[in-house]
C-alpha atoms as a PDB file:
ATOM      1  CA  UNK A   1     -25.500 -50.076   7.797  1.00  0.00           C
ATOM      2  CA  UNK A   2     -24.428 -53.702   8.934  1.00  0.00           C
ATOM      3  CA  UNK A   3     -23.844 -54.559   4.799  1.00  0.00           C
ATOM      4  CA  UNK A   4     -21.906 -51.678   4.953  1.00  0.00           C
ATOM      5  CA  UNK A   5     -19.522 -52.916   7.888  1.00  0.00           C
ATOM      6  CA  UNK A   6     -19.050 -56.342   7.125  1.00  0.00           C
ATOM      7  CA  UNK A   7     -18.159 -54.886   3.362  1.00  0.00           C
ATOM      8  CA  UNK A   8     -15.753 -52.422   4.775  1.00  0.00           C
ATOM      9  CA  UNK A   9     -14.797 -55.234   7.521  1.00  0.00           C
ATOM     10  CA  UNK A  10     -13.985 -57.953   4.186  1.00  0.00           C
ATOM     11  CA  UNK A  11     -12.307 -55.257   2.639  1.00  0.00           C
ATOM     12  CA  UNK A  12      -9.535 -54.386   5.133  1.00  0.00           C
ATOM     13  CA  UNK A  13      -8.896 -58.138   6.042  1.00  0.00           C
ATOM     14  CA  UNK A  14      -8.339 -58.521   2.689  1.00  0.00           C
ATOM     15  CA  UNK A  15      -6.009 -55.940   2.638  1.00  0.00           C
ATOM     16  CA  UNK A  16      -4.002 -56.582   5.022  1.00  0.00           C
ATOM     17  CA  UNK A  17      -3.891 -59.940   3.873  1.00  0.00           C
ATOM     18  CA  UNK A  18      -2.613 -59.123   0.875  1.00  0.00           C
ATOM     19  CA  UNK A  19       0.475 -56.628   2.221  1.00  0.00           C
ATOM     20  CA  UNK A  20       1.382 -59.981   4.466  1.00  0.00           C
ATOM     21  CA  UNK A  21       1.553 -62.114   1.395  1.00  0.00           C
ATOM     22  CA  UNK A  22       3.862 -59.565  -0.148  1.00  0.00           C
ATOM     23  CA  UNK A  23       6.088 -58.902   2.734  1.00  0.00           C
ATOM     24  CA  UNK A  24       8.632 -61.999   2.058  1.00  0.00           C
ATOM     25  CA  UNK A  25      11.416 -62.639   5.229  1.00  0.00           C
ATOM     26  CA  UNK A  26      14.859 -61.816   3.599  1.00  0.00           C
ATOM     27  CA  UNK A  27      16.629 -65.328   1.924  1.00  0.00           C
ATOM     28  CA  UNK A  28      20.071 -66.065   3.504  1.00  0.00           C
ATOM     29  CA  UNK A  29      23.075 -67.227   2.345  1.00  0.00           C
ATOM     30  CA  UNK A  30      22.557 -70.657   3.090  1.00  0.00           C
ATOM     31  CA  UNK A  31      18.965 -70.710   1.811  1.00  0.00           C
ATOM     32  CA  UNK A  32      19.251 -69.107  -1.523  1.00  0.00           C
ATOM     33  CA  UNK A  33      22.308 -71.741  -2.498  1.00  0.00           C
ATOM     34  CA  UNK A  34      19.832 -74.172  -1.526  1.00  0.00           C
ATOM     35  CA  UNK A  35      17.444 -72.789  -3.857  1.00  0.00           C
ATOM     36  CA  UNK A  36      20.056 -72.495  -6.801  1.00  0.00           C
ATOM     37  CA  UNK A  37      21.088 -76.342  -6.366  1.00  0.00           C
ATOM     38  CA  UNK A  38      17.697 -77.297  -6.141  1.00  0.00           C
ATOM     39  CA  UNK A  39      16.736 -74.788  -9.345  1.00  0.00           C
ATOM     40  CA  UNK A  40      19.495 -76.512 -11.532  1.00  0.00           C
ATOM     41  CA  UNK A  41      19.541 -79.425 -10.340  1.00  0.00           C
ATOM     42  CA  UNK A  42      15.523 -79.801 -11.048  1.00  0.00           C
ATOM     43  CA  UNK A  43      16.241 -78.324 -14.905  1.00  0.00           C
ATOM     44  CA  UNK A  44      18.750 -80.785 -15.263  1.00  0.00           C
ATOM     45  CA  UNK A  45      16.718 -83.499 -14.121  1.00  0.00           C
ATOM     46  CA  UNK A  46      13.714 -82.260 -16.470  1.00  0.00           C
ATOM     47  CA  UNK A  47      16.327 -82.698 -19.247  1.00  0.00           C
ATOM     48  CA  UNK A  48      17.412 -86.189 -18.461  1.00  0.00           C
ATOM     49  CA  UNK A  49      12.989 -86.662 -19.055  1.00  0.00           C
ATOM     50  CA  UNK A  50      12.738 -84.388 -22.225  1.00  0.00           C
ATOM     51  CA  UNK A  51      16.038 -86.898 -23.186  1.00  0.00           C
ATOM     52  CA  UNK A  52      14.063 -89.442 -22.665  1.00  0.00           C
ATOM     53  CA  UNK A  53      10.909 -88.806 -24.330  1.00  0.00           C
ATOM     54  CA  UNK A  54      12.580 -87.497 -27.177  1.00  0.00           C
ATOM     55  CA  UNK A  55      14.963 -90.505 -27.573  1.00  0.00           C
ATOM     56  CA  UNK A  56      11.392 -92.746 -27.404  1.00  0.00           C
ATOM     57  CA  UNK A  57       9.930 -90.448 -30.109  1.00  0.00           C
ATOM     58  CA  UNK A  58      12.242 -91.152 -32.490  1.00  0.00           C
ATOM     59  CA  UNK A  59      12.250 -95.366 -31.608  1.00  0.00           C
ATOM     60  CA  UNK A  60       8.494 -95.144 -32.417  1.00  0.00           C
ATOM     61  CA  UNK A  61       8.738 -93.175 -34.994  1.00  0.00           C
ATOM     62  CA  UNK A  62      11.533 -94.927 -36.742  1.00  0.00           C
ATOM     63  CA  UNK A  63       8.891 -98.033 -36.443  1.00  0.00           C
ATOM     64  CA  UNK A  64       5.870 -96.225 -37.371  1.00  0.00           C
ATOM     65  CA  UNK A  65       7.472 -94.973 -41.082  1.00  0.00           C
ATOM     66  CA  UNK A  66       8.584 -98.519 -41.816  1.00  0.00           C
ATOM     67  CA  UNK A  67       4.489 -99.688 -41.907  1.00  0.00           C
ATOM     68  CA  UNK A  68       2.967 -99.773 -45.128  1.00  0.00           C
ATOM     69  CA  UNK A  69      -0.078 -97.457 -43.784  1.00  0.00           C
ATOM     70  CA  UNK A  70      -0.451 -93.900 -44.471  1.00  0.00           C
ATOM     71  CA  UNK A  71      -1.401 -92.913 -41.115  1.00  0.00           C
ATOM     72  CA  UNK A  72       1.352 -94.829 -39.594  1.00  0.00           C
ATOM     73  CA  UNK A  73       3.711 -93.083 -41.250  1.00  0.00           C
ATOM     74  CA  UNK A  74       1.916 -89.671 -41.070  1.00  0.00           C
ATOM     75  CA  UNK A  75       1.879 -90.103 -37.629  1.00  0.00           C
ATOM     76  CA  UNK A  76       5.974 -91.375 -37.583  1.00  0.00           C
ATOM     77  CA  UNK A  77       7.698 -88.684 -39.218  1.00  0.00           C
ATOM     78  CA  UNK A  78       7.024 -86.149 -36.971  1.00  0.00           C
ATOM     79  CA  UNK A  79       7.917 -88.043 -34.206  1.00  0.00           C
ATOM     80  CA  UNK A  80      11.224 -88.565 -35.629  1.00  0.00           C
ATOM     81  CA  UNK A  81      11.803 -85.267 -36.293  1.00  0.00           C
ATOM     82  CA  UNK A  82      10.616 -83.389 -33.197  1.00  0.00           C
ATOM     83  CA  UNK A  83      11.788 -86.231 -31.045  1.00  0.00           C
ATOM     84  CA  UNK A  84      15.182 -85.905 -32.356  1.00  0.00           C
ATOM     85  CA  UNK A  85      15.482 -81.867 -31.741  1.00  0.00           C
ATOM     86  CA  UNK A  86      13.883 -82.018 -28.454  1.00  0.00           C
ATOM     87  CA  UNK A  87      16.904 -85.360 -27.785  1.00  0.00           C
ATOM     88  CA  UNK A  88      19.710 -83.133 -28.677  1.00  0.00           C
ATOM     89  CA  UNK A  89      18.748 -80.243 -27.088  1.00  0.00           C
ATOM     90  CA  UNK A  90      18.063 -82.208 -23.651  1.00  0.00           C
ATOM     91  CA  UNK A  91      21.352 -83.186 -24.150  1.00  0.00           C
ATOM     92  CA  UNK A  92      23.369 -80.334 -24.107  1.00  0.00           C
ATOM     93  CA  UNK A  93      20.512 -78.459 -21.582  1.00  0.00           C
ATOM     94  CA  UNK A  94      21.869 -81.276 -19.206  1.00  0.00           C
ATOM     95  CA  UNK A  95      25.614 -80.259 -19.565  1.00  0.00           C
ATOM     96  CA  UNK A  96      24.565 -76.244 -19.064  1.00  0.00           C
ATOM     97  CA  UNK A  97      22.877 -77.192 -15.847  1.00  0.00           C
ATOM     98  CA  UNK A  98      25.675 -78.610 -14.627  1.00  0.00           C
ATOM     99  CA  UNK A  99      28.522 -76.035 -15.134  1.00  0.00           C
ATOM    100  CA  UNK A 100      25.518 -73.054 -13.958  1.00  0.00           C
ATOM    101  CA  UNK A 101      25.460 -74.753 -10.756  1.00  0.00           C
ATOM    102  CA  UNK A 102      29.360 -74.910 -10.484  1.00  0.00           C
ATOM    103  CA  UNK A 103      29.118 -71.074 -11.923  1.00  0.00           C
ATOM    104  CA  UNK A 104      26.343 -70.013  -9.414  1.00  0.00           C
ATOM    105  CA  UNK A 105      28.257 -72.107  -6.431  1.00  0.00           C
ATOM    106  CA  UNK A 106      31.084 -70.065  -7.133  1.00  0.00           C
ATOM    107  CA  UNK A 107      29.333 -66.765  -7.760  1.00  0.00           C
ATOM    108  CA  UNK A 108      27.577 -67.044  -4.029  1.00  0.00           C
ATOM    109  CA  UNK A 109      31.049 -67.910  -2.541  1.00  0.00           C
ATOM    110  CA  UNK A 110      32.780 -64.718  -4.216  1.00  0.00           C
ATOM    111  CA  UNK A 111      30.475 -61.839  -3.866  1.00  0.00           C
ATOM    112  CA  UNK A 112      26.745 -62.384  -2.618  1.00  0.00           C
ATOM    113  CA  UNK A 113      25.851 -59.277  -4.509  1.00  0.00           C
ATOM    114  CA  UNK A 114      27.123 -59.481  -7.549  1.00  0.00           C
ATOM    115  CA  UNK A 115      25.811 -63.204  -7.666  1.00  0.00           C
ATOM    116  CA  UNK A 116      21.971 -61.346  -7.121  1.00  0.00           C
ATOM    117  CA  UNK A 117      22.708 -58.887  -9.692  1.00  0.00           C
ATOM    118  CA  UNK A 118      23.622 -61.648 -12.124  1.00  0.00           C
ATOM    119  CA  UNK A 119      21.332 -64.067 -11.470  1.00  0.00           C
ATOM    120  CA  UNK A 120      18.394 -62.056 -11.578  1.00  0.00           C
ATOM    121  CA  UNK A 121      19.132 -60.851 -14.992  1.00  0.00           C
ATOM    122  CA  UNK A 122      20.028 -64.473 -16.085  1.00  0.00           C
ATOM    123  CA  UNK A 123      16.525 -65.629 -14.865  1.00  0.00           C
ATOM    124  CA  UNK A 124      14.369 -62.221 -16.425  1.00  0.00           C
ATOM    125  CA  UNK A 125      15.706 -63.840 -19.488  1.00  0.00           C
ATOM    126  CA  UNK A 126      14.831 -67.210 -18.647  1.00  0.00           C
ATOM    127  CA  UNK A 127      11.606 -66.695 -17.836  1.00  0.00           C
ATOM    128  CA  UNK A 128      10.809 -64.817 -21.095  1.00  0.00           C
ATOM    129  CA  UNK A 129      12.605 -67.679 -23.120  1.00  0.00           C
ATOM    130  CA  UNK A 130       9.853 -69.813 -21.781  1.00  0.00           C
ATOM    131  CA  UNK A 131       7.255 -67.522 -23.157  1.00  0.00           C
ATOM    132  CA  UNK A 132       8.341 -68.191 -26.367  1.00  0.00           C
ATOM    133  CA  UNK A 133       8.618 -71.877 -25.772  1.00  0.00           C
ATOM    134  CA  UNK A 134       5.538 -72.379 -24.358  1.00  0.00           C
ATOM    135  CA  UNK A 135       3.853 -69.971 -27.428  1.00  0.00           C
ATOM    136  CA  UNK A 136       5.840 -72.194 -29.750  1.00  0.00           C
ATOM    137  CA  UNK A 137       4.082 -75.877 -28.135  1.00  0.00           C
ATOM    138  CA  UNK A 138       1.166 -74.401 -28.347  1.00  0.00           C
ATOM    139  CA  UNK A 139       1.093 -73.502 -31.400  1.00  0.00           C
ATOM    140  CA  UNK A 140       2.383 -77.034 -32.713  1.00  0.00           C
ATOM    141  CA  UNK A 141      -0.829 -78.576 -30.815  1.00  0.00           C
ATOM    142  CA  UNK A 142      -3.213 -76.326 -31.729  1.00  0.00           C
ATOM    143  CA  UNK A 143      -1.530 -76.478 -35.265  1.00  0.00           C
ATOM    144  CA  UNK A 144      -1.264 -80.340 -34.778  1.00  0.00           C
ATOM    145  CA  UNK A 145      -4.742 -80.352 -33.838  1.00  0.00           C
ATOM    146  CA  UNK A 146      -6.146 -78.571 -36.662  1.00  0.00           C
ATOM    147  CA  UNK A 147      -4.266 -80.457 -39.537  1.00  0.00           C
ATOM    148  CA  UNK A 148      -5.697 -83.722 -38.078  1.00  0.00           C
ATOM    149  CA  UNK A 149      -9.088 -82.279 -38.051  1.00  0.00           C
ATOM    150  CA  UNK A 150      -8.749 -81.952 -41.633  1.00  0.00           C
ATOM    151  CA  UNK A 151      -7.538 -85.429 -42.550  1.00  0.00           C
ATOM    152  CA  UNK A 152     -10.314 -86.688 -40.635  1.00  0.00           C
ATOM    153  CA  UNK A 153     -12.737 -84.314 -42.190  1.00  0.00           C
ATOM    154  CA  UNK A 154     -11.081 -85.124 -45.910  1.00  0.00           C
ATOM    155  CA  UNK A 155     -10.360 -88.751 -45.105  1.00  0.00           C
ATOM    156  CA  UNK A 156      -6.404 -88.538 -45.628  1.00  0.00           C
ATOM    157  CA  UNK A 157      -4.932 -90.898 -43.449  1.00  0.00           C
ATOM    158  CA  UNK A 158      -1.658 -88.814 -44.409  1.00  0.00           C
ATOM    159  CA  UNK A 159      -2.614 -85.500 -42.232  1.00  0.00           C
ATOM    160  CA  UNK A 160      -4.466 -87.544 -39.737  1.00  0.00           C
ATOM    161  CA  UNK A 161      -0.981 -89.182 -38.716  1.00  0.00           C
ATOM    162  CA  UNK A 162       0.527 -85.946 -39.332  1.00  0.00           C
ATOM    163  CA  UNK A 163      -1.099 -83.524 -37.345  1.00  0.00           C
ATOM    164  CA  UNK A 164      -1.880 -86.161 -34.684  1.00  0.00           C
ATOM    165  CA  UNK A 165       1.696 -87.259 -34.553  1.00  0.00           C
ATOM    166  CA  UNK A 166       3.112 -82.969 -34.283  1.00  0.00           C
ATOM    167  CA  UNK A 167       0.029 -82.175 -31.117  1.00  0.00           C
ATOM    168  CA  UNK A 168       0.845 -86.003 -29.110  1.00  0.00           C
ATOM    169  CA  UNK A 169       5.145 -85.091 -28.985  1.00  0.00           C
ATOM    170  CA  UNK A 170       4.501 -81.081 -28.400  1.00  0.00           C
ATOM    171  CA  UNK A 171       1.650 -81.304 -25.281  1.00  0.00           C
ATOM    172  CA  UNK A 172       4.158 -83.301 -23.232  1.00  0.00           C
ATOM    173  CA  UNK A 173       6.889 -80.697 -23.703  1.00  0.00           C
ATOM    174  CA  UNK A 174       4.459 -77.901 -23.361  1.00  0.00           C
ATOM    175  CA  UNK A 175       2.939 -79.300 -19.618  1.00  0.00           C
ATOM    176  CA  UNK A 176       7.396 -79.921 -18.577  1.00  0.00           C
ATOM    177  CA  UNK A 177       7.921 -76.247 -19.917  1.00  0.00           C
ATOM    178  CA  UNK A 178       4.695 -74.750 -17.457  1.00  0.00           C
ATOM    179  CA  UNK A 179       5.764 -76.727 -14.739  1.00  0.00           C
ATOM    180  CA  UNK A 180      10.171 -75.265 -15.030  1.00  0.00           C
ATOM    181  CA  UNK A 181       8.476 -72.192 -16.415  1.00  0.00           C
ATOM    182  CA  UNK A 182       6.597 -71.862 -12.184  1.00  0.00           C
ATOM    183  CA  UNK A 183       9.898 -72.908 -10.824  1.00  0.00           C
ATOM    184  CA  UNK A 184      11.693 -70.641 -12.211  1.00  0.00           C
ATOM    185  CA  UNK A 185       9.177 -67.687 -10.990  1.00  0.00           C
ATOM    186  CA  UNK A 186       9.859 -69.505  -7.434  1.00  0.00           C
ATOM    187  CA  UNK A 187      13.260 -69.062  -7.854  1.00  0.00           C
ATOM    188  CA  UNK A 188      13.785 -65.946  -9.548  1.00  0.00           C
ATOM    189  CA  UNK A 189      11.539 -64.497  -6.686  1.00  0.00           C
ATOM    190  CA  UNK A 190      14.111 -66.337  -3.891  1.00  0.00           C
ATOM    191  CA  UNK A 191      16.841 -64.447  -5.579  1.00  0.00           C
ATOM    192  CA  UNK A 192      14.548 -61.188  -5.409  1.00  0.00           C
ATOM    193  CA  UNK A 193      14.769 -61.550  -1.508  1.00  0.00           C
ATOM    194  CA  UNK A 194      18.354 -63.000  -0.871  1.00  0.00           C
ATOM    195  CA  UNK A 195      20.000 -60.509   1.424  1.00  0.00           C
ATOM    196  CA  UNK A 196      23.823 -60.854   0.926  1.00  0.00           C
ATOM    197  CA  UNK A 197      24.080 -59.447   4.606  1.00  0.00           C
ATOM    198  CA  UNK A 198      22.495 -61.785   6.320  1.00  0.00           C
ATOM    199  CA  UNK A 199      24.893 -64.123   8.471  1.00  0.00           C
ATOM    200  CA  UNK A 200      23.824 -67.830   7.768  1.00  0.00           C
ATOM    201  CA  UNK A 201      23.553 -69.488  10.912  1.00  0.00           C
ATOM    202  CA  UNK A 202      23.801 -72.896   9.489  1.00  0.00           C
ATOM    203  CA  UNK A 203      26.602 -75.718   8.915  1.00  0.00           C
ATOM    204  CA  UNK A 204      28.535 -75.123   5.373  1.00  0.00           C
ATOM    205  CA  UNK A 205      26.520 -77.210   2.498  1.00  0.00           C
ATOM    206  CA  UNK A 206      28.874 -79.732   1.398  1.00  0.00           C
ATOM    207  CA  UNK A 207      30.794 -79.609  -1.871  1.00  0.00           C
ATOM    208  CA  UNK A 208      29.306 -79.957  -5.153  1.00  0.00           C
ATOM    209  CA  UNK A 209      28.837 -83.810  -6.324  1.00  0.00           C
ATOM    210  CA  UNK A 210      30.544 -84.594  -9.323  1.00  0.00           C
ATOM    211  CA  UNK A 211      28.673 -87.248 -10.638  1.00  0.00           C
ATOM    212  CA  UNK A 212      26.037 -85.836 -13.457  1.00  0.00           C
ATOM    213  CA  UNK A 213      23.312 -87.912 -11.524  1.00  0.00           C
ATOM    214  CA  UNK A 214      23.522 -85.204  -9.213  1.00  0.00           C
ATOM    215  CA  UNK A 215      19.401 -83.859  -9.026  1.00  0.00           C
ATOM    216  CA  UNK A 216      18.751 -81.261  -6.452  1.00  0.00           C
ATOM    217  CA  UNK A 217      18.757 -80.538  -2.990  1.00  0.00           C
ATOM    218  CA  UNK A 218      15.043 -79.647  -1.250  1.00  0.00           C
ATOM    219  CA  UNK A 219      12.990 -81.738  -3.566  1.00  0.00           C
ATOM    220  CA  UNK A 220      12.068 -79.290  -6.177  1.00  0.00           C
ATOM    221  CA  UNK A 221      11.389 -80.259  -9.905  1.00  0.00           C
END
């Protein structure tokens, strides 16, 4: 009979638990702009890293295919290549970030519910773009992983290099595309309780900065 309370006792706590966790207070005005900066700003910022990376992929790549070794050069080429894509798309990621925050800004100014209605379709697609990202690293390390196997299992320096060179540049842009893709679920949810009605108590955010080494507001990334 006790067993039986304390179960039914667990039970209800947890319940009730639970239905706290999913009632969320409403997001104001102020707060959910806060949330956008800091969203964009911590995208762009990711960027400016995946820039980096990639830019440093293709420097040690570019050194890697000039040795007169096999692996070295197994191991180059797809450092080069990857290294380059991921470059160029950081690149113009960057400038996107930049003009959604001026878009979003704008959008929150104009019409608080048409800015929620937008946004949260914007970010439904987001967050299934990073499915396919994430699928897509994945695959190249697994893939990566197994074609090194095989060198080292046929003792071909050529697809050692290879397949180590494809998994070491896609895990690094597979653990930055888990950590945006929980950000954006933080955000997108943030949208999910912005109530345009809500009067924002607090002092007017200041105005956009100008300067591209504008990050984010509240710390986020």
């Amino acid at each position: 009979m006790k067993l039986r309370v304390l179960a039914f006792s667990i039970t209800l706590l947890a319940s009730i638990a639970a239905r706290a966790e999913d009632v969320r207070p409403p997001v104001s005005k102020h707060d959910v702009t806060l949330d956008m900066r800091s969203y964009y700003g911590g995208e762009r910022a990711s960027a400016y890293i995946i820039m980096v990376l990639g830019a440093l992929s293709v420097g040690g790549g570019v050194a890697l295919v000039t040795r007169d070794s096999d692996f070295a050069r197994g191991f180059g080429w797809p450092l080069i290549g990857l290294g380059a894509l991921e470059a160029l798309g950081a690149i113009f990621y960057a400038f996107q970030c930049g003009a959604e925050i001026r878009h979003y800004q704008e959008a929150i100014d104009r019409d608080g519910v048409a800015f929620k209605h937008e946004e949260l379709e914007h970010m439904h697609g987001t967050s299934s773009r990073f499915v396919f990202y994430r699928l897509t690293e994945l695959g190249l390390v697994l893939g990566g992983a197994g074609v090194a196997i095989f060198g080292f299992a046929s003792d071909q320096d050529v697809w050692k290099g290879i397949g180590l060179g494809v998994a070491s540049i896609a895990l690094p842009f597979l653990v930055i595309d888990s950590i945006n893709n929980a950000r954006a679920t933080r955000y997108q949810e943030h949208v999910r309780d912005f109530d345009p009605a809500i009067a924002s108590t607090r002092p007017s955010l200041p105005p956009l900065a100008g300067s591209p080494l504008f990050l984010s507001y509240g710390g986020r990334f």
